[in-house]
N, C-alpha and C. Protein backbone atom coordinates (compact mmCIF):
# COMPACT_ATOMS: atom_id res chain seq x y z
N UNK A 1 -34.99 -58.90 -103.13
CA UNK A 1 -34.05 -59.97 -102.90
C UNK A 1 -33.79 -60.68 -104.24
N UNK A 2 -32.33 -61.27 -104.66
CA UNK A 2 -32.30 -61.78 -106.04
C UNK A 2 -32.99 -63.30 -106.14
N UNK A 3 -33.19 -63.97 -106.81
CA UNK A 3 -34.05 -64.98 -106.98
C UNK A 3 -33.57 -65.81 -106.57
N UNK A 4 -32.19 -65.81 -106.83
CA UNK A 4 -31.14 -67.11 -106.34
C UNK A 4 -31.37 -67.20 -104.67
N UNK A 5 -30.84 -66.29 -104.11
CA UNK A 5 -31.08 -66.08 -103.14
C UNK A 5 -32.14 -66.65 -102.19
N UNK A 6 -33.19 -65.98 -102.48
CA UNK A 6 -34.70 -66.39 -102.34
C UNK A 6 -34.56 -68.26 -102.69
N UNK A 7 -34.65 -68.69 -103.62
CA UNK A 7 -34.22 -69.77 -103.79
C UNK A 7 -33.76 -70.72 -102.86
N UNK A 8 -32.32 -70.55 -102.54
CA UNK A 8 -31.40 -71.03 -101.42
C UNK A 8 -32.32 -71.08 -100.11
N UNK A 9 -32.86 -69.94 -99.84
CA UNK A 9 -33.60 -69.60 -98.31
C UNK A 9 -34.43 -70.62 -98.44
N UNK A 10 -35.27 -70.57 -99.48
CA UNK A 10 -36.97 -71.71 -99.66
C UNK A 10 -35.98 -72.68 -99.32
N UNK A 11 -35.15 -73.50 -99.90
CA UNK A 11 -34.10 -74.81 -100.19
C UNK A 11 -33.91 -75.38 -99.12
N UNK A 12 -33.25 -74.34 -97.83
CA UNK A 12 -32.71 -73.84 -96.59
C UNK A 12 -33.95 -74.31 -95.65
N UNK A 13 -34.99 -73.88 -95.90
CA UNK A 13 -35.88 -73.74 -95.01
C UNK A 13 -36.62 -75.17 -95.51
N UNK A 14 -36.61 -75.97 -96.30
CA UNK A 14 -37.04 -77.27 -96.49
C UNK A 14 -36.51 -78.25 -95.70
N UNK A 15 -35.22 -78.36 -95.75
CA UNK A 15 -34.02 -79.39 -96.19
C UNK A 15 -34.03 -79.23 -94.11
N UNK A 16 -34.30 -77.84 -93.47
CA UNK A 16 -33.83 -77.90 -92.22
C UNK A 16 -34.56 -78.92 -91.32
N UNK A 17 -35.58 -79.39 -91.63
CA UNK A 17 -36.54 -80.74 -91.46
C UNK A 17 -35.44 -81.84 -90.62
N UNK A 18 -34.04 -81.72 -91.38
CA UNK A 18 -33.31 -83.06 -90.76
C UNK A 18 -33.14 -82.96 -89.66
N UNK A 19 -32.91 -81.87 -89.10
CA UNK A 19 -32.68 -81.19 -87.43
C UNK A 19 -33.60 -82.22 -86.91
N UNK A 20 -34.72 -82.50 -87.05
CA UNK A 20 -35.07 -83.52 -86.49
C UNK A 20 -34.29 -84.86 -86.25
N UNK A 21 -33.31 -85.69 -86.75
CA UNK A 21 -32.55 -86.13 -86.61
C UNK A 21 -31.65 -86.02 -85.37
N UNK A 22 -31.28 -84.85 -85.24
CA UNK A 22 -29.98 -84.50 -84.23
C UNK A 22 -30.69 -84.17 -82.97
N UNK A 23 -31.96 -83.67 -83.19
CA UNK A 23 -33.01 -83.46 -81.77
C UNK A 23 -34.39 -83.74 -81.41
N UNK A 24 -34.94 -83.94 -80.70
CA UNK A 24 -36.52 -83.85 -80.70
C UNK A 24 -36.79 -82.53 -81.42
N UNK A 25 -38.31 -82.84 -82.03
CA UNK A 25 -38.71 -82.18 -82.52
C UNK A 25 -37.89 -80.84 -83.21
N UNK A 26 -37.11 -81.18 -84.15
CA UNK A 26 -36.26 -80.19 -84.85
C UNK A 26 -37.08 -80.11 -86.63
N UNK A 27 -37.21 -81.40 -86.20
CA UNK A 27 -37.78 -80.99 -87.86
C UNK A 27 -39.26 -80.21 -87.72
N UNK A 28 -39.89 -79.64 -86.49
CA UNK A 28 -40.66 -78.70 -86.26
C UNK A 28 -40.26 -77.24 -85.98
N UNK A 29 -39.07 -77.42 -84.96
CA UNK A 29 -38.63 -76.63 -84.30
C UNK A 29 -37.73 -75.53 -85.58
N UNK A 30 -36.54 -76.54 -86.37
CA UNK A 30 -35.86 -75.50 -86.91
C UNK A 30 -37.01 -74.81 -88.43
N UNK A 31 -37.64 -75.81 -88.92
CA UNK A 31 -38.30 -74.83 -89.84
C UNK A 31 -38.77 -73.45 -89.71
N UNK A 32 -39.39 -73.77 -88.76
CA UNK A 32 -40.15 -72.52 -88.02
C UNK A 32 -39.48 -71.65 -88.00
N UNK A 33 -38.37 -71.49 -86.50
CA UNK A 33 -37.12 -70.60 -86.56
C UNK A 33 -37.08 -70.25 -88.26
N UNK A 34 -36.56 -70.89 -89.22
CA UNK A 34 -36.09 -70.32 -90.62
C UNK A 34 -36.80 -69.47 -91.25
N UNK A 35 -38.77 -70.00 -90.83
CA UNK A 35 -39.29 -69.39 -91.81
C UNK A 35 -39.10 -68.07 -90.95
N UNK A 36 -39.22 -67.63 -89.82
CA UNK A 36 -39.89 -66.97 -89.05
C UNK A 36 -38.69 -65.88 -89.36
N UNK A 37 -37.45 -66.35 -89.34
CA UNK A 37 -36.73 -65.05 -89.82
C UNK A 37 -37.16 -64.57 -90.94
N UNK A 38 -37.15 -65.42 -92.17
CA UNK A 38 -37.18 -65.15 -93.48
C UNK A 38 -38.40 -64.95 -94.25
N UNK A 39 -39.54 -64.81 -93.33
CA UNK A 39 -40.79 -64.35 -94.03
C UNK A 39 -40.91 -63.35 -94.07
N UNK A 40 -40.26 -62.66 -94.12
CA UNK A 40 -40.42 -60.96 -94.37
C UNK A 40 -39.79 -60.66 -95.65
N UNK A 41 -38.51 -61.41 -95.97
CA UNK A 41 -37.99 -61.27 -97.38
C UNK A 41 -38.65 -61.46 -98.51
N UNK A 42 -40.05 -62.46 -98.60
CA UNK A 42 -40.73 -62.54 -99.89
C UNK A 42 -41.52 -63.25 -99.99
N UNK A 43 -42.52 -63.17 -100.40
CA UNK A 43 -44.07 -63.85 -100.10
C UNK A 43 -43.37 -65.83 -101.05
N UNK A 44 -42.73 -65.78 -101.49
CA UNK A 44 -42.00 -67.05 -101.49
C UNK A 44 -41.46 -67.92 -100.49
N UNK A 45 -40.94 -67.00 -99.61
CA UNK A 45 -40.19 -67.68 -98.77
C UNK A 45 -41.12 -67.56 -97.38
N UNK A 46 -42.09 -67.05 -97.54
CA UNK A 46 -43.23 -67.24 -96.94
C UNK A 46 -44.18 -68.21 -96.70
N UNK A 47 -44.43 -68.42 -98.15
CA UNK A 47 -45.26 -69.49 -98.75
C UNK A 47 -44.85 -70.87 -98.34
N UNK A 48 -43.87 -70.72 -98.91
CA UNK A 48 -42.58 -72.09 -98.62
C UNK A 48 -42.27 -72.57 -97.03
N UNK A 49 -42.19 -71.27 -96.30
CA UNK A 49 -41.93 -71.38 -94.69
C UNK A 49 -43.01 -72.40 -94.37
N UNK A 50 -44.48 -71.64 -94.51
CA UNK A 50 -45.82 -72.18 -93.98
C UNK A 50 -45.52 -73.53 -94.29
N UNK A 51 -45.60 -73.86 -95.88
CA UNK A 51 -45.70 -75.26 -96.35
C UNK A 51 -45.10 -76.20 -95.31
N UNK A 52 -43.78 -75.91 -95.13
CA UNK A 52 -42.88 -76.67 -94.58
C UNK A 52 -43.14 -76.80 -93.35
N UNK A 53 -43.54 -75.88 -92.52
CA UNK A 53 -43.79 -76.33 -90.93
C UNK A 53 -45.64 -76.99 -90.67
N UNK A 54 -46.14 -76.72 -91.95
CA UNK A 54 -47.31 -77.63 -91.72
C UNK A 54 -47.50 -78.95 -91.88
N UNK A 55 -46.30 -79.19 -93.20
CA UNK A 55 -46.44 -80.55 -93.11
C UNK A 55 -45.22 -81.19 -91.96
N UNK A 56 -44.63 -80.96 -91.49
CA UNK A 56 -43.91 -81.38 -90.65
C UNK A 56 -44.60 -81.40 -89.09
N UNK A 57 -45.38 -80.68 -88.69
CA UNK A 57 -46.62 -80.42 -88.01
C UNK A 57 -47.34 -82.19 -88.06
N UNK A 58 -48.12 -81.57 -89.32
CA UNK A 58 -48.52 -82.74 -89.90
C UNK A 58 -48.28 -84.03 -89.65
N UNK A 59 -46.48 -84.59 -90.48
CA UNK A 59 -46.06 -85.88 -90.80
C UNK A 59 -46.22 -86.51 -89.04
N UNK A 60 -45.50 -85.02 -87.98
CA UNK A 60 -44.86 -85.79 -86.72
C UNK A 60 -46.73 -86.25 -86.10
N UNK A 61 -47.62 -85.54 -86.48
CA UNK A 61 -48.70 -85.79 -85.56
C UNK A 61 -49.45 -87.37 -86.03
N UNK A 62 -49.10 -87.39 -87.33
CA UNK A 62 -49.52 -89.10 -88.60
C UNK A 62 -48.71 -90.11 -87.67
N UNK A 63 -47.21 -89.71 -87.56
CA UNK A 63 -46.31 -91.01 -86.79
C UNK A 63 -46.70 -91.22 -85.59
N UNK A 64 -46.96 -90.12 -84.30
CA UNK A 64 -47.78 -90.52 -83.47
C UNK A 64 -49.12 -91.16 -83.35
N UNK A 65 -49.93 -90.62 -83.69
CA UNK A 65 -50.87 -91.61 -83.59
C UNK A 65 -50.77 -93.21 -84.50
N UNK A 66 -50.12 -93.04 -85.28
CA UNK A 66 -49.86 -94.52 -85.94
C UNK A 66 -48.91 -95.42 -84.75
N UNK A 67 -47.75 -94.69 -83.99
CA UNK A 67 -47.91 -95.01 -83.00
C UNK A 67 -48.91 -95.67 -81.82
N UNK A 68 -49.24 -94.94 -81.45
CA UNK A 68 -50.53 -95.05 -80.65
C UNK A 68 -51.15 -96.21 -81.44
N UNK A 69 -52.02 -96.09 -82.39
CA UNK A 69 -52.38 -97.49 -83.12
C UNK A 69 -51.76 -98.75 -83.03
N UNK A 70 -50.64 -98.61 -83.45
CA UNK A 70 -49.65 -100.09 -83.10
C UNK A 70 -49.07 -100.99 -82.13
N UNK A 71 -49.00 -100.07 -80.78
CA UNK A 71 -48.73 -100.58 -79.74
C UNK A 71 -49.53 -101.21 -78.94
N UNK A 72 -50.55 -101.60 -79.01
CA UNK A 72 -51.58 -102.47 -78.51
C UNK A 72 -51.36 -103.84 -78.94
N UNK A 73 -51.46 -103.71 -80.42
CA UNK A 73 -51.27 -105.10 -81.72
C UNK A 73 -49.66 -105.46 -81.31
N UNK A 74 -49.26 -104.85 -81.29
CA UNK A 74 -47.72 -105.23 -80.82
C UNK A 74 -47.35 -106.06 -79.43
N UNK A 75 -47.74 -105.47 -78.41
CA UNK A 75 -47.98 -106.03 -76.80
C UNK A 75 -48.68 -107.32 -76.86
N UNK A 76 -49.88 -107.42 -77.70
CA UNK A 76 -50.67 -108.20 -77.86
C UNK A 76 -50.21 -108.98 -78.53
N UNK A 77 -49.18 -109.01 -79.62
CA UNK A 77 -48.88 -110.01 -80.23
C UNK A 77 -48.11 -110.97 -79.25
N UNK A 78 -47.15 -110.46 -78.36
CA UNK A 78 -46.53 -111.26 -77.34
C UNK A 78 -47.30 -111.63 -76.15
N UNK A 79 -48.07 -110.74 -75.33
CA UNK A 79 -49.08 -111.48 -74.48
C UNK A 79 -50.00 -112.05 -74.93
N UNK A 80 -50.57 -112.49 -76.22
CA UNK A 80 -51.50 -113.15 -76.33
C UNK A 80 -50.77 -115.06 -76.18
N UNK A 81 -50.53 -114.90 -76.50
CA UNK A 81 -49.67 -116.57 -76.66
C UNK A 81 -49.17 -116.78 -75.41
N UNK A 82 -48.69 -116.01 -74.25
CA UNK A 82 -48.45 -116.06 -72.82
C UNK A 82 -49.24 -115.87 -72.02
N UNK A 83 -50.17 -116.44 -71.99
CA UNK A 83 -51.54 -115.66 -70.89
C UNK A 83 -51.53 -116.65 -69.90
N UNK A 84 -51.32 -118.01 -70.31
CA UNK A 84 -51.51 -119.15 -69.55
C UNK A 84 -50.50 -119.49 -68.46
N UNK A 85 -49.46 -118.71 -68.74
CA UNK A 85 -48.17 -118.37 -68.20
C UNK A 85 -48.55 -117.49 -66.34
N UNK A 86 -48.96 -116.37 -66.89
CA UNK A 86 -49.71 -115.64 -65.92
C UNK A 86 -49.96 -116.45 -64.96
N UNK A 87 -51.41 -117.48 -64.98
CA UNK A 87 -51.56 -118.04 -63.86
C UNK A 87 -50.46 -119.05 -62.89
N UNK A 88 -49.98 -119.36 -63.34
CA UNK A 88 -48.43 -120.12 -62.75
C UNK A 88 -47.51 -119.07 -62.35
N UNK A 89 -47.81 -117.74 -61.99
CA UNK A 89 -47.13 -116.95 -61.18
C UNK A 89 -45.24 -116.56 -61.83
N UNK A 90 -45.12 -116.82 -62.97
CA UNK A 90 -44.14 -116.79 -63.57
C UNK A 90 -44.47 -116.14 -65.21
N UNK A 91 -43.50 -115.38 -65.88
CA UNK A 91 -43.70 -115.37 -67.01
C UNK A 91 -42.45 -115.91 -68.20
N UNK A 92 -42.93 -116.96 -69.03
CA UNK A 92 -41.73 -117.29 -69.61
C UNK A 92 -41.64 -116.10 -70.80
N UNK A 93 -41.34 -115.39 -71.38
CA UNK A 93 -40.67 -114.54 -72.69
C UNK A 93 -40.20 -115.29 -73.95
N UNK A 94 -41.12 -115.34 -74.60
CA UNK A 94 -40.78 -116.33 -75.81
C UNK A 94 -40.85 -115.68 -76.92
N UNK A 95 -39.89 -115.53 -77.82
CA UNK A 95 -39.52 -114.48 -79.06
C UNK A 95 -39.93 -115.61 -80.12
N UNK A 96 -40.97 -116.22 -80.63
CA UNK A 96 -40.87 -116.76 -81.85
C UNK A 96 -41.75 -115.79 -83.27
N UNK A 97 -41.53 -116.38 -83.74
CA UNK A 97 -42.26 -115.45 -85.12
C UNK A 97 -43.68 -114.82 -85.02
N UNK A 98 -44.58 -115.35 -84.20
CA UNK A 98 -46.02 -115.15 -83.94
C UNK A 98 -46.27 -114.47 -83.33
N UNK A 99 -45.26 -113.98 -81.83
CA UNK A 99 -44.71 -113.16 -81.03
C UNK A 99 -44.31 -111.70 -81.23
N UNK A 100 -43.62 -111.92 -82.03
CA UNK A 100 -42.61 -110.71 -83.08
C UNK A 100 -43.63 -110.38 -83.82
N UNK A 101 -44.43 -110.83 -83.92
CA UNK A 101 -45.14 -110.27 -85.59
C UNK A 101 -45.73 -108.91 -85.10
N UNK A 102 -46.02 -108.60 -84.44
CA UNK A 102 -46.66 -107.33 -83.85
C UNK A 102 -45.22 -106.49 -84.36
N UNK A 103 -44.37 -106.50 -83.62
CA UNK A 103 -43.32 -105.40 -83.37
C UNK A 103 -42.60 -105.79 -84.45
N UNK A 104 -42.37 -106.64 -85.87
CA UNK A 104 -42.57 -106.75 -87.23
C UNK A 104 -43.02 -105.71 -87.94
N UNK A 105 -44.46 -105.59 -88.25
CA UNK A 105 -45.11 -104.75 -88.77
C UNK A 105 -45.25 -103.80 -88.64
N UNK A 106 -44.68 -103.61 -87.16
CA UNK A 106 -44.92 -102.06 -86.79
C UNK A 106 -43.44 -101.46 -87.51
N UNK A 107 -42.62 -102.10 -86.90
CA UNK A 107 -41.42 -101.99 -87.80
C UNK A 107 -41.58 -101.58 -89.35
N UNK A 108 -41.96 -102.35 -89.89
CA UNK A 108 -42.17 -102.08 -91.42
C UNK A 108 -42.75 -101.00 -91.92
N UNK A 109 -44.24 -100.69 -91.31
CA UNK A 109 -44.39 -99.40 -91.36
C UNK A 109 -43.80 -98.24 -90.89
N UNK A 110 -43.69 -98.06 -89.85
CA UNK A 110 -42.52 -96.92 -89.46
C UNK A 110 -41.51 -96.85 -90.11
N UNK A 111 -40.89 -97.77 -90.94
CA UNK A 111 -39.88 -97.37 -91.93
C UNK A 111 -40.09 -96.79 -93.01
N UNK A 112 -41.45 -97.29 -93.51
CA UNK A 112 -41.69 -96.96 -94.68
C UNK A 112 -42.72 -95.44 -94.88
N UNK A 113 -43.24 -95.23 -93.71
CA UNK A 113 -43.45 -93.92 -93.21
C UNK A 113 -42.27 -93.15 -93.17
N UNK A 114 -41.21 -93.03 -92.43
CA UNK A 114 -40.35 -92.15 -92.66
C UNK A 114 -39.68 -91.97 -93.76
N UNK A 115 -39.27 -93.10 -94.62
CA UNK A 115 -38.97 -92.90 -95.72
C UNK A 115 -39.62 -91.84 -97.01
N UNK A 116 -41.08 -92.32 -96.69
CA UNK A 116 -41.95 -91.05 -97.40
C UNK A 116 -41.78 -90.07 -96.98
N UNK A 117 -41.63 -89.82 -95.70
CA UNK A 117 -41.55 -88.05 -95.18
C UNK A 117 -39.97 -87.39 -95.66
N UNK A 118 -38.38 -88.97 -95.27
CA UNK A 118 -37.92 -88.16 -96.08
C UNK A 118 -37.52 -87.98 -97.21
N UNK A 119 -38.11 -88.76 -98.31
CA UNK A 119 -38.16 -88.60 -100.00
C UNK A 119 -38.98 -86.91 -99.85
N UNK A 120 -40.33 -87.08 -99.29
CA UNK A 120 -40.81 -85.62 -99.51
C UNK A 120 -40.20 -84.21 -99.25
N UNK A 121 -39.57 -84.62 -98.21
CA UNK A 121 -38.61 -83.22 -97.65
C UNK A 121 -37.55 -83.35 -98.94
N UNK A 122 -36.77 -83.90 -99.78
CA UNK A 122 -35.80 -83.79 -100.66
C UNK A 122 -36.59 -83.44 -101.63
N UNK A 123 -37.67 -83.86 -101.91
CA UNK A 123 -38.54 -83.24 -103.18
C UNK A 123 -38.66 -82.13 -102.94
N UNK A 124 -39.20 -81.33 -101.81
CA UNK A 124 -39.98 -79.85 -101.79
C UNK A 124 -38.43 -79.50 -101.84
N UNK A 125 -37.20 -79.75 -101.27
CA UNK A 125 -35.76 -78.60 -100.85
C UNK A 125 -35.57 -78.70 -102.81
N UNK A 126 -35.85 -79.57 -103.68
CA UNK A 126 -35.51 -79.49 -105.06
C UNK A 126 -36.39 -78.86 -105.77
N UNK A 127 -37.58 -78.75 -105.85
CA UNK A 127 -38.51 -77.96 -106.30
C UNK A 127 -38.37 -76.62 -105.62
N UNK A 128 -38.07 -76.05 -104.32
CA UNK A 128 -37.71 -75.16 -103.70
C UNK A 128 -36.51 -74.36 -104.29
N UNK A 129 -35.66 -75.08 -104.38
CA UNK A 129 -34.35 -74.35 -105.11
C UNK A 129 -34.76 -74.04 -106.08
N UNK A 130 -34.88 -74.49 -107.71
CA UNK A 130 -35.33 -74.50 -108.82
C UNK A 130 -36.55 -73.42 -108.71
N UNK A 131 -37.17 -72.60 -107.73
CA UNK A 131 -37.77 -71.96 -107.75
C UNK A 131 -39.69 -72.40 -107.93
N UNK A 132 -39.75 -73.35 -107.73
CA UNK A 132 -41.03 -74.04 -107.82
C UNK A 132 -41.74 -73.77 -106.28
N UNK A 133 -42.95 -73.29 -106.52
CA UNK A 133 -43.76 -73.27 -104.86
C UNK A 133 -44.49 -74.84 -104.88
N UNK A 134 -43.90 -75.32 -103.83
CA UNK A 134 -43.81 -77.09 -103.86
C UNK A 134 -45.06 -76.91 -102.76
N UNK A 135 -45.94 -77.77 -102.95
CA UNK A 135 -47.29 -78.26 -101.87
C UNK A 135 -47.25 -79.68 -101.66
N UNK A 136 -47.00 -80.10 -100.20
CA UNK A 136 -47.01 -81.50 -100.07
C UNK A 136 -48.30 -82.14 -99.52
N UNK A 137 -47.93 -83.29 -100.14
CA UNK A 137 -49.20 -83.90 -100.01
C UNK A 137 -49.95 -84.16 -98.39
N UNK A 138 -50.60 -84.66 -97.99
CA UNK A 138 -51.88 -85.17 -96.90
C UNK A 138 -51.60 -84.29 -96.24
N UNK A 139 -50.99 -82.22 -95.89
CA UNK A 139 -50.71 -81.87 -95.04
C UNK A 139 -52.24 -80.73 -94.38
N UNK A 140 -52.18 -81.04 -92.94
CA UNK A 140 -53.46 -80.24 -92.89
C UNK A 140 -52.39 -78.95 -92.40
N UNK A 141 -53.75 -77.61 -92.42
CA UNK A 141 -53.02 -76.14 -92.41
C UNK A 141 -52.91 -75.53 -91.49
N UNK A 142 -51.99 -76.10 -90.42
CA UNK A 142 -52.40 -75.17 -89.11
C UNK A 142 -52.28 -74.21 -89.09
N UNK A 143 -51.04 -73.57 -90.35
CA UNK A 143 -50.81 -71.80 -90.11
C UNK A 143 -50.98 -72.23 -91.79
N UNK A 144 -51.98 -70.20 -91.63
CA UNK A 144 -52.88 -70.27 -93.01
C UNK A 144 -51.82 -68.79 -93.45
């Protein structure tokens, strides 16, 4: 296969991560599909396939459980200040800052989590093109 080529595919098979965007689980789903055609063309686009569906593997399993982590602190930030409410058989819903601060922070992080995942996906599709075998960071290896 010519290099360029090869190239484009690694590039191709990075960058397809956004599919997540347009569907559940796409940025799992289409890598895979890509590599899975194109690992036969060259232990590059091999290499590159794996990379890419592990850390995407990876990033989606980090946002869930950080999930999971946050939604307690979050709930809690609004029922804690309403508890007294409870016993009077009514609940008033009060949005002030102390309230919010849970679903604040969670906010903040989840932004700034995805933002890293997608700066990293544009790094590996540029190092990918340019012909570089790109390794991203915190990813564990489910396919070796």
């Amino acid at each position: 296969m010519k290099k360029n080529n090869e190239n484009t595919n690694a590039f191709l098979i990075h960058i397809s991560a956004f599919a997540g965007f347009i569907f559940p689980f796409g940025n799992i789903i289409t890598p895979l599909i890509a590599w899975q055609t194109l690992k036969d063309r060259s232990t590059f686009l091999d290499e590159q396939g794996k990379e890419a569906v592990n850390f995407n593997i990876s990033y989606t399993l980090y946002v869930f459980l950080l999930t999971l982590t946050f939604i307690p602190f979050a709930f809690g930030s609004i029922f804690r200040n309403n508890h007294h409410l409870w016993n009077n058989n009514h609940f008033n819903f009060n949005l002030n800052f102390d309230n919010l601060f849970g679903f604040i922070s969670f906010g903040t992080i989840t932004t700034f989590i995805y933002i890293i995942g997608i700066a990293l996906v544009i790094i590996a599709s540029k190092k990918a093109r340019e012909g570089e075998n790109y390794k991203y960071p915190f990813t564990i290896k489910f396919i070796k």
